[in-house]
Protein backbone atom coordinates (compact mmCIF):
# COMPACT_ATOMS: atom_id res chain seq x y z
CA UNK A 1 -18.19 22.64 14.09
CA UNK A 2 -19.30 19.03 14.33
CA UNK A 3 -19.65 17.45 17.58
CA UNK A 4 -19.92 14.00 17.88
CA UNK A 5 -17.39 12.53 20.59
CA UNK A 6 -18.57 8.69 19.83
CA UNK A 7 -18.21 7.16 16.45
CA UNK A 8 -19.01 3.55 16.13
CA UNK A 9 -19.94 1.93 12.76
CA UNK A 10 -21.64 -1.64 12.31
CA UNK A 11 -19.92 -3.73 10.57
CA UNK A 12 -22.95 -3.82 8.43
CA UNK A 13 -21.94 -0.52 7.03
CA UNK A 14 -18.76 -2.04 5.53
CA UNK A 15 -18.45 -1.78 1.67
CA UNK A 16 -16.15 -2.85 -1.30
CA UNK A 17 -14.19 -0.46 -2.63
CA UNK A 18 -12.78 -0.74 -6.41
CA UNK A 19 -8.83 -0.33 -5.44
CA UNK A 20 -10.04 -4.03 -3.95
CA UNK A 21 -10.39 -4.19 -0.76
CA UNK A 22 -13.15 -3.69 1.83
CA UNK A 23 -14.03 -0.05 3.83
CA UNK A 24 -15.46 0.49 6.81
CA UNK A 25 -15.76 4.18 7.52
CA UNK A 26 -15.40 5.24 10.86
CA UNK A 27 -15.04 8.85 11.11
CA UNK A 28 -15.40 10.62 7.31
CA UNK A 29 -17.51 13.96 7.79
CA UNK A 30 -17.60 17.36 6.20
CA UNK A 31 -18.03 18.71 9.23
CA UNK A 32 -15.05 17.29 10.51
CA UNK A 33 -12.81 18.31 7.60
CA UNK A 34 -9.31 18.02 9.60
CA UNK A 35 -9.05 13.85 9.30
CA UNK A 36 -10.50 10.63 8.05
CA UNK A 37 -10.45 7.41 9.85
CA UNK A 38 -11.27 4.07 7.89
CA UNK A 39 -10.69 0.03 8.71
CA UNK A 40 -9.66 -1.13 5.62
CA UNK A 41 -9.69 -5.34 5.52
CA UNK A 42 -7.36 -6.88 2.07
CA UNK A 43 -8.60 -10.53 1.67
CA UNK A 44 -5.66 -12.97 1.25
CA UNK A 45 -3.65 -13.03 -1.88
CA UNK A 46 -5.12 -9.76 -3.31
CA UNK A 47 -2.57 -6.54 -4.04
CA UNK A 48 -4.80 -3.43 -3.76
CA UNK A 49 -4.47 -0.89 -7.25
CA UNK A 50 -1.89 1.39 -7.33
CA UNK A 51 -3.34 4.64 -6.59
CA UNK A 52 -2.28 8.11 -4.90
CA UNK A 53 -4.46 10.47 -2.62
CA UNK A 54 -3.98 13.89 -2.25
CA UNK A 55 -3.81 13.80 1.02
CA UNK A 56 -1.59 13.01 4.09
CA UNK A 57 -2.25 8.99 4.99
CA UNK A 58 -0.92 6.74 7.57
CA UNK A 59 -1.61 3.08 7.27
CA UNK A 60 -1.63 1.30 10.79
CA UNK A 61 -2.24 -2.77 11.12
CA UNK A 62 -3.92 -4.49 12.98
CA UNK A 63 -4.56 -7.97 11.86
CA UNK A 64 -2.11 -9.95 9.45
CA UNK A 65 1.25 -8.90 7.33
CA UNK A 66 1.94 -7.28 4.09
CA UNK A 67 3.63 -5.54 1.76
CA UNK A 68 3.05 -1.86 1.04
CA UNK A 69 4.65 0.07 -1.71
CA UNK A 70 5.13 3.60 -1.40
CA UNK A 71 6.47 5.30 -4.26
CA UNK A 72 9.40 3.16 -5.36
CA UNK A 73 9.75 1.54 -2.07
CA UNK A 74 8.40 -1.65 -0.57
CA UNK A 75 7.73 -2.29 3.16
CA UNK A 76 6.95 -5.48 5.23
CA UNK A 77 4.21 -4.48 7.59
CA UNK A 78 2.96 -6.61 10.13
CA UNK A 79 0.49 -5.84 13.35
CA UNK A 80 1.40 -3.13 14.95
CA UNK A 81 3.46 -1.05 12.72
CA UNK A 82 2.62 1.83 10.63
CA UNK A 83 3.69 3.39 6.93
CA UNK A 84 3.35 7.38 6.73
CA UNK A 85 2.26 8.22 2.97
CA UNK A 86 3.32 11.69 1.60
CA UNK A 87 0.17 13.37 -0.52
CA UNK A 88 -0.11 11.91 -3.94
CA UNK A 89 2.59 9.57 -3.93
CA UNK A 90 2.07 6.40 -5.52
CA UNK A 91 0.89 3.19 -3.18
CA UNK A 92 -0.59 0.09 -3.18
CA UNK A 93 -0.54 -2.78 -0.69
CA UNK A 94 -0.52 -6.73 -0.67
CA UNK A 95 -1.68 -9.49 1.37
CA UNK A 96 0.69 -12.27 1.76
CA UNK A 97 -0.77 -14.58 4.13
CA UNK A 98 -3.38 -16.58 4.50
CA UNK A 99 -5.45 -14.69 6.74
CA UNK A 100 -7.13 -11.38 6.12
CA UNK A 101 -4.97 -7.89 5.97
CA UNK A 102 -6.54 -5.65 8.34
CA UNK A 103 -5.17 -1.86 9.00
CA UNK A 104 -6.50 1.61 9.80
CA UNK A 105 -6.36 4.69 7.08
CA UNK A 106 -6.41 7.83 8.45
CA UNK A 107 -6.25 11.05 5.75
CA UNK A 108 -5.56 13.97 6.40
CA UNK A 109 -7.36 16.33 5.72
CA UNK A 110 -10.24 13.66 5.64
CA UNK A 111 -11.00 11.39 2.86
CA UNK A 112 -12.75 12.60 -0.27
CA UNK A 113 -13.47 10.24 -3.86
CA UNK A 114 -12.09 13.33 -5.80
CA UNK A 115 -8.55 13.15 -3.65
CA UNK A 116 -8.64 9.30 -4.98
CA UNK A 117 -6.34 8.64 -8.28
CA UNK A 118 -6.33 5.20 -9.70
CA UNK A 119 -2.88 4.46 -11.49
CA UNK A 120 -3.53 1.48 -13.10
CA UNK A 121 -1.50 -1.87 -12.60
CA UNK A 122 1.97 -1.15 -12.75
């Protein structure tokens, strides 16, 4: 079993992802197989793909408002407030302000590219 009690990424260590938005990985280990836990930042203006994971995902903001769609469903999120994602159901979300989208995604089990499916624009 992995044991690391302290996780704490620089924000040097954040990337672009291609469902557009940036990733900042803060705990994604094999060794830690149970969860996934990643600050994901949408710049203003931009809706992310549409896409499913096959895996359990809550998306919790921090920073900003917008819209998520969850399968045929759309939600106004603001800081604070959370959307629970069943395994592969189709989601995307959108900035609508001005400002920087900022929320935590945390999989479970953790994160993998092969649990990832792009869906296209819809």
């Amino acid at each position: 079993m992995w044991q690391h009690p302290f996780y704490g990424p620089s924000e040097d260590q954040e990337y672009y992802f291609k469902e557009r938005c940036h990733i900042l990985e803060v705990i994604n280990h094999p060794e830690a197989p149970a969860i996934s836990l990643a600050r994901a930042r949408v710049e203003p203006g931009v809706t992310t793909v549409l896409h499913a994971v096959a895996r359990t995902e809550v998306y919790y903001v921090l920073e900003g408002r917008g819209v998520a769609r969850v399968g045929d469903q759309e939600y106004t999120l603001g800081q604070g407030q959370a959307a629970y994602i069943s395994p592969g159901t189709p989601q995307q979300i959108s900035n609508t302000e001005a400002t920087d989208l900022v929320f935590l995604a945390i999989c479970s089990p953790r994160f993998t590219p092969e649990s990832y499916t792009d869906l296209g624009e819809k």
